[in-house]
C-alpha atoms as a PDB file:
ATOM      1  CA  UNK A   1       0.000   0.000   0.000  1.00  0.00           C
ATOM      2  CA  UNK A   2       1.407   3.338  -0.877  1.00  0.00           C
ATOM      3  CA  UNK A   3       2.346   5.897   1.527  1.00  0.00           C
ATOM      4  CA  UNK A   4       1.340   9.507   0.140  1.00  0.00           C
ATOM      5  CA  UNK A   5       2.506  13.153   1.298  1.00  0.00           C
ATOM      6  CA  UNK A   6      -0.548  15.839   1.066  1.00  0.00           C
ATOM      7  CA  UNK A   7       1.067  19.403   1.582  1.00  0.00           C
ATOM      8  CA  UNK A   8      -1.914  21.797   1.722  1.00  0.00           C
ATOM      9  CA  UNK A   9      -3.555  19.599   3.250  1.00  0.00           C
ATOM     10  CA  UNK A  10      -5.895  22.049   5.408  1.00  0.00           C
ATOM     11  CA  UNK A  11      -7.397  24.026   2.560  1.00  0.00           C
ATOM     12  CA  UNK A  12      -9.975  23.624   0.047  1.00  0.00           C
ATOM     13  CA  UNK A  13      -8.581  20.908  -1.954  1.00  0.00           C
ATOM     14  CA  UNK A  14      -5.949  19.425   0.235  1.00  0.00           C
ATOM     15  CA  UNK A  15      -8.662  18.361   2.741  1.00  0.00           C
ATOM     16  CA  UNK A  16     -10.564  16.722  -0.217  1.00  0.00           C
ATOM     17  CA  UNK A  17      -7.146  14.700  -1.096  1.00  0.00           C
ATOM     18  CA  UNK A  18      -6.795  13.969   2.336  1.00  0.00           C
ATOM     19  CA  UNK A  19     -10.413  12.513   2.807  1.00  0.00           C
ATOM     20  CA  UNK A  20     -10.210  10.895  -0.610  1.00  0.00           C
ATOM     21  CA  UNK A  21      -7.002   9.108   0.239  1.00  0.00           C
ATOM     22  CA  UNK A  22      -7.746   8.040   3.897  1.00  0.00           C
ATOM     23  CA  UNK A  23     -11.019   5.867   2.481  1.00  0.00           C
ATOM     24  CA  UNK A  24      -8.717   4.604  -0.547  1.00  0.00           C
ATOM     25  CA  UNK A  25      -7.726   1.140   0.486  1.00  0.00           C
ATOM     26  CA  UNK A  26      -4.525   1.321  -1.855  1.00  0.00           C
ATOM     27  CA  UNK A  27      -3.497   3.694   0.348  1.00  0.00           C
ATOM     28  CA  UNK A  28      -1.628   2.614   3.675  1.00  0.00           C
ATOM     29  CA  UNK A  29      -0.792   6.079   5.061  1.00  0.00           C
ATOM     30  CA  UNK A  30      -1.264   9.608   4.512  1.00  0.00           C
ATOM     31  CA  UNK A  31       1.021  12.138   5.651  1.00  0.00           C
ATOM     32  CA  UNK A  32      -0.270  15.699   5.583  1.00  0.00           C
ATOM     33  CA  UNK A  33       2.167  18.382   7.663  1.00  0.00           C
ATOM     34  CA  UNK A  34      -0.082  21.340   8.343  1.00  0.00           C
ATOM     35  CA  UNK A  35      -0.037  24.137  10.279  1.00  0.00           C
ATOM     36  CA  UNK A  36      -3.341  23.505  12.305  1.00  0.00           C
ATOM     37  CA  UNK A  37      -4.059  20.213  13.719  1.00  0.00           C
ATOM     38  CA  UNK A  38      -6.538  18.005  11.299  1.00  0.00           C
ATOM     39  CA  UNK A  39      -9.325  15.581  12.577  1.00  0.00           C
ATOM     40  CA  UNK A  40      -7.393  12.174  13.744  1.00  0.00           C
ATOM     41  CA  UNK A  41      -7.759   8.880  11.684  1.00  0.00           C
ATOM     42  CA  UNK A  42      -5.446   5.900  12.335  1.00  0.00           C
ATOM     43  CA  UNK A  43      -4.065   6.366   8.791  1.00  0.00           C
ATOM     44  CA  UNK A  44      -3.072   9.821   9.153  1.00  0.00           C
ATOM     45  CA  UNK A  45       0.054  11.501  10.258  1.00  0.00           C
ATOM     46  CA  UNK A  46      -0.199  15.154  10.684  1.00  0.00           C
ATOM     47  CA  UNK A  47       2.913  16.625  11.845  1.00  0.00           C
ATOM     48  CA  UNK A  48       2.574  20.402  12.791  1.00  0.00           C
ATOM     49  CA  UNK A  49       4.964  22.600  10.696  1.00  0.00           C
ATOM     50  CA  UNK A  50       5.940  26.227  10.291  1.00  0.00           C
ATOM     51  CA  UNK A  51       6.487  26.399   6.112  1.00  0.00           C
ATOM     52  CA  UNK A  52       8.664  28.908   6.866  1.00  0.00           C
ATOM     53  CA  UNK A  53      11.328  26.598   8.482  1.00  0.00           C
ATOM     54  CA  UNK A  54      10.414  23.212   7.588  1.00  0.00           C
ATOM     55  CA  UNK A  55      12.096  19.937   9.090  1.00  0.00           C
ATOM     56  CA  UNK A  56      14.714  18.798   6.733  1.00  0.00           C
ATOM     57  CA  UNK A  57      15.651  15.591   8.305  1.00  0.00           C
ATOM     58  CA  UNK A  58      11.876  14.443   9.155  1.00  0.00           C
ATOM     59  CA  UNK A  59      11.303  10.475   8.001  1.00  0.00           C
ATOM     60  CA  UNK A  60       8.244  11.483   6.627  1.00  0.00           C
ATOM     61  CA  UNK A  61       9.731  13.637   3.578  1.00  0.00           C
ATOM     62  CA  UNK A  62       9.985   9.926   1.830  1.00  0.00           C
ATOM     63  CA  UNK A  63       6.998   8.669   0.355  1.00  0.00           C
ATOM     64  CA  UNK A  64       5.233   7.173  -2.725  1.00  0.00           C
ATOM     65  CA  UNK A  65       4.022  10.222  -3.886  1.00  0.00           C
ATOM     66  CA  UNK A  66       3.837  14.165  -3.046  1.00  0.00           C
ATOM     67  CA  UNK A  67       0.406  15.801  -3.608  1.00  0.00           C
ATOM     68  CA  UNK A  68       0.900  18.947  -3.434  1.00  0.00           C
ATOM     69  CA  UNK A  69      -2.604  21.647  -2.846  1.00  0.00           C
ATOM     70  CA  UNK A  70      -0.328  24.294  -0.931  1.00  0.00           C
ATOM     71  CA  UNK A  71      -1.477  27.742  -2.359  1.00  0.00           C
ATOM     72  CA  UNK A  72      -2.592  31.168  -1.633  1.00  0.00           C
ATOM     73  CA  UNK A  73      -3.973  34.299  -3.513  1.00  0.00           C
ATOM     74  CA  UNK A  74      -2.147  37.609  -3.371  1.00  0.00           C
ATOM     75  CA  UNK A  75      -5.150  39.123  -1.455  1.00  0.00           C
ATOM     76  CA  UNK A  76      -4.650  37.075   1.475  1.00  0.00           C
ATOM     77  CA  UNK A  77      -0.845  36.957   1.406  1.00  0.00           C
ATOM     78  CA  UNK A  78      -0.527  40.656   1.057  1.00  0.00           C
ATOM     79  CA  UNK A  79       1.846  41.162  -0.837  1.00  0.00           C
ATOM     80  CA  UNK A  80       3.408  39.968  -4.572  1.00  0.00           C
ATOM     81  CA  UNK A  81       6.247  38.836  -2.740  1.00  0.00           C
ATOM     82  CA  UNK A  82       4.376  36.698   0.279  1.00  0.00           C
ATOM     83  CA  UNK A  83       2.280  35.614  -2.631  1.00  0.00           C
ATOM     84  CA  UNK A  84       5.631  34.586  -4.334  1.00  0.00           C
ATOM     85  CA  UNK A  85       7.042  33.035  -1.295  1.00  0.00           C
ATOM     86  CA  UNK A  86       3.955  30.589  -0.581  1.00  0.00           C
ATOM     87  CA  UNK A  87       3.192  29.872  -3.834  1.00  0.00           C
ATOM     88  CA  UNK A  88       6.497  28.772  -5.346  1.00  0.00           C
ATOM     89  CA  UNK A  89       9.386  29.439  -2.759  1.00  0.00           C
ATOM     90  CA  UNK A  90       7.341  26.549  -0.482  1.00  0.00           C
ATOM     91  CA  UNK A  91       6.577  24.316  -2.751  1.00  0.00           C
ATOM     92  CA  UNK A  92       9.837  24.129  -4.132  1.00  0.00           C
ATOM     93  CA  UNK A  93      11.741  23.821  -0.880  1.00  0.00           C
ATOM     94  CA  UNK A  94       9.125  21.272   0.123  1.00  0.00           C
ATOM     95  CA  UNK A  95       9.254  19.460  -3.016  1.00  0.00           C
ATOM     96  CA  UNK A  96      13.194  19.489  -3.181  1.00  0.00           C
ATOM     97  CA  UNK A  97      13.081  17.865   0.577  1.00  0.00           C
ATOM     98  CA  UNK A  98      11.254  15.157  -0.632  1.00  0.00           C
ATOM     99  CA  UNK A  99      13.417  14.824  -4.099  1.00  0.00           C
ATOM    100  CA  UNK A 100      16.025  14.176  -1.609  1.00  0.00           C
ATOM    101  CA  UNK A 101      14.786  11.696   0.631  1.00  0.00           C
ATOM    102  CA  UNK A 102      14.221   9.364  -2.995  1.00  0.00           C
ATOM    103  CA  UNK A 103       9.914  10.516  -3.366  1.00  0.00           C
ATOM    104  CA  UNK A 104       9.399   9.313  -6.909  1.00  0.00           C
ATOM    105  CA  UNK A 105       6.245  11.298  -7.403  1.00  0.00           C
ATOM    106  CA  UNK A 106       4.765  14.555  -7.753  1.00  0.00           C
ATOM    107  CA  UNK A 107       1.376  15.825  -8.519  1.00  0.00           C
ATOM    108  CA  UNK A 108       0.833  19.937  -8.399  1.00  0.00           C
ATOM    109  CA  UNK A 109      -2.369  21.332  -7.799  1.00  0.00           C
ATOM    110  CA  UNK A 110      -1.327  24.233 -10.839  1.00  0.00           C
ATOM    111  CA  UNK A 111      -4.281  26.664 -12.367  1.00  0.00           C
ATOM    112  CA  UNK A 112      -5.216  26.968 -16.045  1.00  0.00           C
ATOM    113  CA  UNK A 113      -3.314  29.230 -18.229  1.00  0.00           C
ATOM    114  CA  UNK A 114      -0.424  28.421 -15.972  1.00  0.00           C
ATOM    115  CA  UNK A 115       2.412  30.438 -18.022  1.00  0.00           C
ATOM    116  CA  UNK A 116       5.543  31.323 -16.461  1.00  0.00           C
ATOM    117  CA  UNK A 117       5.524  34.570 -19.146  1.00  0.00           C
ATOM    118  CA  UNK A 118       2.413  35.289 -18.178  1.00  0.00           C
ATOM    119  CA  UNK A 119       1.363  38.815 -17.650  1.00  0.00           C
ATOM    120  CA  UNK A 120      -1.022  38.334 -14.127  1.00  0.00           C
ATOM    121  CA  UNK A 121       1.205  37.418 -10.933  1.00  0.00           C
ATOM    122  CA  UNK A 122      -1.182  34.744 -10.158  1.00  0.00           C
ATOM    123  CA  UNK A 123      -0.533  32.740 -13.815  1.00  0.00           C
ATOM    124  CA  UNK A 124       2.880  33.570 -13.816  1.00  0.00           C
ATOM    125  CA  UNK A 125       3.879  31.880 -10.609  1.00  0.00           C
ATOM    126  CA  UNK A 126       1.957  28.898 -11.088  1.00  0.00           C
ATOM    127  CA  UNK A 127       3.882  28.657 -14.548  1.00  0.00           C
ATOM    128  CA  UNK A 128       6.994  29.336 -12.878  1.00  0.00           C
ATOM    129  CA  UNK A 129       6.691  26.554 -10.000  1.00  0.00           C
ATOM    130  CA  UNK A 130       5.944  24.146 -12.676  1.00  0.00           C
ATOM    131  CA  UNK A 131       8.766  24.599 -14.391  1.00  0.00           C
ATOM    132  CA  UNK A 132      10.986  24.841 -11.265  1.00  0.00           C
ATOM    133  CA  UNK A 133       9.569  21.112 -10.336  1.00  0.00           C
ATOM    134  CA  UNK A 134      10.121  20.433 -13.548  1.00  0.00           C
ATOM    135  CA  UNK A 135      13.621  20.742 -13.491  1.00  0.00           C
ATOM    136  CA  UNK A 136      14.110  18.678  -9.975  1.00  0.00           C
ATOM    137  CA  UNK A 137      14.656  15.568 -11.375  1.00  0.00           C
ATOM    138  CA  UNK A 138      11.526  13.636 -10.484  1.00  0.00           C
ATOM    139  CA  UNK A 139      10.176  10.157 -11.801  1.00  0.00           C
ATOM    140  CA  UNK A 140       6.922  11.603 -12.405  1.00  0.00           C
ATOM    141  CA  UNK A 141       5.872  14.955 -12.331  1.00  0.00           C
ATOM    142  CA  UNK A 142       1.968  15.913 -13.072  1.00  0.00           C
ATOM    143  CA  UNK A 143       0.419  19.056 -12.843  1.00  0.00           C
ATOM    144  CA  UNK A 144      -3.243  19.223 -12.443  1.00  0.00           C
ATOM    145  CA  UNK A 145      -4.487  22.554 -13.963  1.00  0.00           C
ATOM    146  CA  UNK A 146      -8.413  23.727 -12.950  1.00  0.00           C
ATOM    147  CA  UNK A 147     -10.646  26.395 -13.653  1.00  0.00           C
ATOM    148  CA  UNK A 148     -12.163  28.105 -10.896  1.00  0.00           C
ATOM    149  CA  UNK A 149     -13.086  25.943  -7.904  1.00  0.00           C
ATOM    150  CA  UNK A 150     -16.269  24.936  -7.224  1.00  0.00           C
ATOM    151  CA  UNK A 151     -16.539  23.383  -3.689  1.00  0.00           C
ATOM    152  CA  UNK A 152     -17.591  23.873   0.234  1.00  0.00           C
ATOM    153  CA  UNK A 153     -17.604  28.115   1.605  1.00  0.00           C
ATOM    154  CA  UNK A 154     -13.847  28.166   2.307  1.00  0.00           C
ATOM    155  CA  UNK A 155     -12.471  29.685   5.588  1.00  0.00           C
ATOM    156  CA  UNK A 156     -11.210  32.622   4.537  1.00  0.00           C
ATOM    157  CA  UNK A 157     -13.697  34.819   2.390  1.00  0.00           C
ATOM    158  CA  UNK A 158     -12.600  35.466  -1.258  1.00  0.00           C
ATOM    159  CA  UNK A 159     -15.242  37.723  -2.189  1.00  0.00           C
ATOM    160  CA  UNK A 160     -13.790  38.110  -5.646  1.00  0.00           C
ATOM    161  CA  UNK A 161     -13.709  34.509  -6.259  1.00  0.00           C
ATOM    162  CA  UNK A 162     -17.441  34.012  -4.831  1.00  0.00           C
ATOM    163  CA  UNK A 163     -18.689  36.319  -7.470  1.00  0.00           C
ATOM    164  CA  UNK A 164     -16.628  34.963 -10.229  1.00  0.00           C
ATOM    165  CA  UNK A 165     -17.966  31.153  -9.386  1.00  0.00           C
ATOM    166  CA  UNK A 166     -21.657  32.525  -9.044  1.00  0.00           C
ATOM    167  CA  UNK A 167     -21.112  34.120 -12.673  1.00  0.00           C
ATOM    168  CA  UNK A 168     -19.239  30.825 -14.158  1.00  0.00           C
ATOM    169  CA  UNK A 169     -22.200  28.520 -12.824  1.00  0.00           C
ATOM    170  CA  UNK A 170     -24.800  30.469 -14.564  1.00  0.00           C
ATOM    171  CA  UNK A 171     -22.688  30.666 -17.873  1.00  0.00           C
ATOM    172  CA  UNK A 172     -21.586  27.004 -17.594  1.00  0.00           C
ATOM    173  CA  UNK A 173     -23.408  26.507 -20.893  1.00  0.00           C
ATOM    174  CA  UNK A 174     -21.692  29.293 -22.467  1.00  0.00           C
ATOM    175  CA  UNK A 175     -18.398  28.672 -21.821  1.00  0.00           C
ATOM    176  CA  UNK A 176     -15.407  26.201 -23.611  1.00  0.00           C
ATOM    177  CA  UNK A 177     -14.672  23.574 -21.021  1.00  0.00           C
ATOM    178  CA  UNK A 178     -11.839  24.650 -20.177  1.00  0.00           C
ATOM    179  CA  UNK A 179     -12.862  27.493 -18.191  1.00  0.00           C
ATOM    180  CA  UNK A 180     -15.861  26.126 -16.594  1.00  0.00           C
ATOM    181  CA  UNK A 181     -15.851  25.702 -12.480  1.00  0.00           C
ATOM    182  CA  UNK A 182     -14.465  22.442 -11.551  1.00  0.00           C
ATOM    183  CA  UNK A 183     -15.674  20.501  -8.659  1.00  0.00           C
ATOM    184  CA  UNK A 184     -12.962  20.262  -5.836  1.00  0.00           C
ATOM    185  CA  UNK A 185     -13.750  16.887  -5.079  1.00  0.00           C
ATOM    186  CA  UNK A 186     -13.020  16.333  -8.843  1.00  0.00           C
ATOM    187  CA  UNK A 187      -9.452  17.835  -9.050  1.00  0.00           C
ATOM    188  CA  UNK A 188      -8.366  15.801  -5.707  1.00  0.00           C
ATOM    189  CA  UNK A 189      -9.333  12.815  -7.415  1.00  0.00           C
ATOM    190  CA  UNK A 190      -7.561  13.654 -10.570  1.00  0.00           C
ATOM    191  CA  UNK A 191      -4.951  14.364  -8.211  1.00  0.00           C
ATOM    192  CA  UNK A 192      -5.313  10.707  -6.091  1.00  0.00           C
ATOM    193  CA  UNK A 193      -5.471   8.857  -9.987  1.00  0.00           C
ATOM    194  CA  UNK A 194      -2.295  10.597 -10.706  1.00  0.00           C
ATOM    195  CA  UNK A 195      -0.084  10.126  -7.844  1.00  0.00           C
ATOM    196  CA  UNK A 196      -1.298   6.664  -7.286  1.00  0.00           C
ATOM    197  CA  UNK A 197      -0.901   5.898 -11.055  1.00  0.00           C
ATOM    198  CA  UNK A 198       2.333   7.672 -12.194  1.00  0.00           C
ATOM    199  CA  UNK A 199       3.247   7.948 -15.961  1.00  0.00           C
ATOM    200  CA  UNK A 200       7.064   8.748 -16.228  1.00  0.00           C
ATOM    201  CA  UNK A 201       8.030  11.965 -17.060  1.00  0.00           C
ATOM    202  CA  UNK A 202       6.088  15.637 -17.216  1.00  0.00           C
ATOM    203  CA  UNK A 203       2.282  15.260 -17.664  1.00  0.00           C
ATOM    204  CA  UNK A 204      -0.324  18.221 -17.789  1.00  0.00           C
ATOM    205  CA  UNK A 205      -3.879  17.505 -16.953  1.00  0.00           C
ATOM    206  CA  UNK A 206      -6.010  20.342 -18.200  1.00  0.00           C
ATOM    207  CA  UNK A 207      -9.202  21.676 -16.527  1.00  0.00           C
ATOM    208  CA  UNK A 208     -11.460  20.302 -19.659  1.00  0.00           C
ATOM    209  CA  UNK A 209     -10.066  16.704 -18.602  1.00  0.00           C
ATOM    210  CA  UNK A 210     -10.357  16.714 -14.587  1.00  0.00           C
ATOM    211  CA  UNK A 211     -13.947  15.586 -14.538  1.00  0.00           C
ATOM    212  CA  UNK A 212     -13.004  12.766 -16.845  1.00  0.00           C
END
């Protein structure tokens, strides 16, 4: 049974992973680090971290797979360069920790039109931390790309985002599938599929093909 790393693991689509995996019975043990404790199971290991200085010689770092839903917006972060910070700087020290410690796999919770010459902050540094992971030398390297989310109220109000998902669910009809909301549940599944079914190399899973 595989053992599988969930960073992110308290937000919208970590704790959708997280739930997934924990009821998958290919699964043996799920590791999700986190800043606030999650609810116990006797699969889960939740070590509390600080992202900021993050345990380099922890056992846990080697796994199956790395599943990563870590993320932010610049709104909450408050700045380009928090944004920056949690957004790439994170993932890749977290992801180069596990590199290390021999994890084959990773799967990145991206966003379509991921583009590291994009012109919006947001696209660019998605773009940016996929080619970054890219370049770490992984097995298997997938990055999941969705539309807007569609899923539970999240903890932290994104008034913006409410509005835009209210809009996208009305227009649904209207719009290329691509850029239609996406079902959380839906892209932590994509995510499960990919980390527990690795194909070698970089794969991109597009928002059009998460549902599928």
């Amino acid at each position: 049974m595989s053992t599988l790393l969930v960073l992110g693991g308290s937000g919208q689509v970590g704790r959708q992973i997280v739930a997934q995996a924990l009821a998958d019975p290919a699964v043996g043990c799920v590791v999700a680090p986190t800043r606030q404790p999650l609810a116990a199971h006797a699969r889960l290991l939740n070590p509390l971290v600080d992202y900021r200085a993050l345990p380099a010689d922890a056992s846990w770092w080697a796994a199956d797979a790395v599943l990563c839903a870590l993320g932010s917006t610049r709104r909450l972060a408050g700045s380009d360069a928090a944004f920056r910070q949690i957004d790439h700087d994170y993932v890749l020290i977290a992801a180069g920790l596990a590199r290390h410690a021999g994890t084959p796999v990773f799967v990145y919770n991206s966003s379509v039109g991921a583009d590291a010459a994009a012109g919006s902050l947001y696209l660019r540094v998605k773009g940016e931390t996929e080619r970054d992971l890219d370049a770490l030398g992984f097995a298997s390297v997938c990055h999941v790309r969705p539309s807007l989310l569609d899923g539970a109220a999240r903890a932290d109000a994104r008034p913006g985002e409410s509005a835009a998902l209210w809009l996208a669910r009305r227009l649904a009809p209207l719009l290329p599938r691509r850029y239609r909301a996406v079902r959380t549940g839906a892209v932590a599944a994509a995510m499960l599929r990919a980390a527990l079914q690795p194909s070698p190399g970089v794969r991109i899973i597009e928002s059009e093909r998460i549902a599928a």
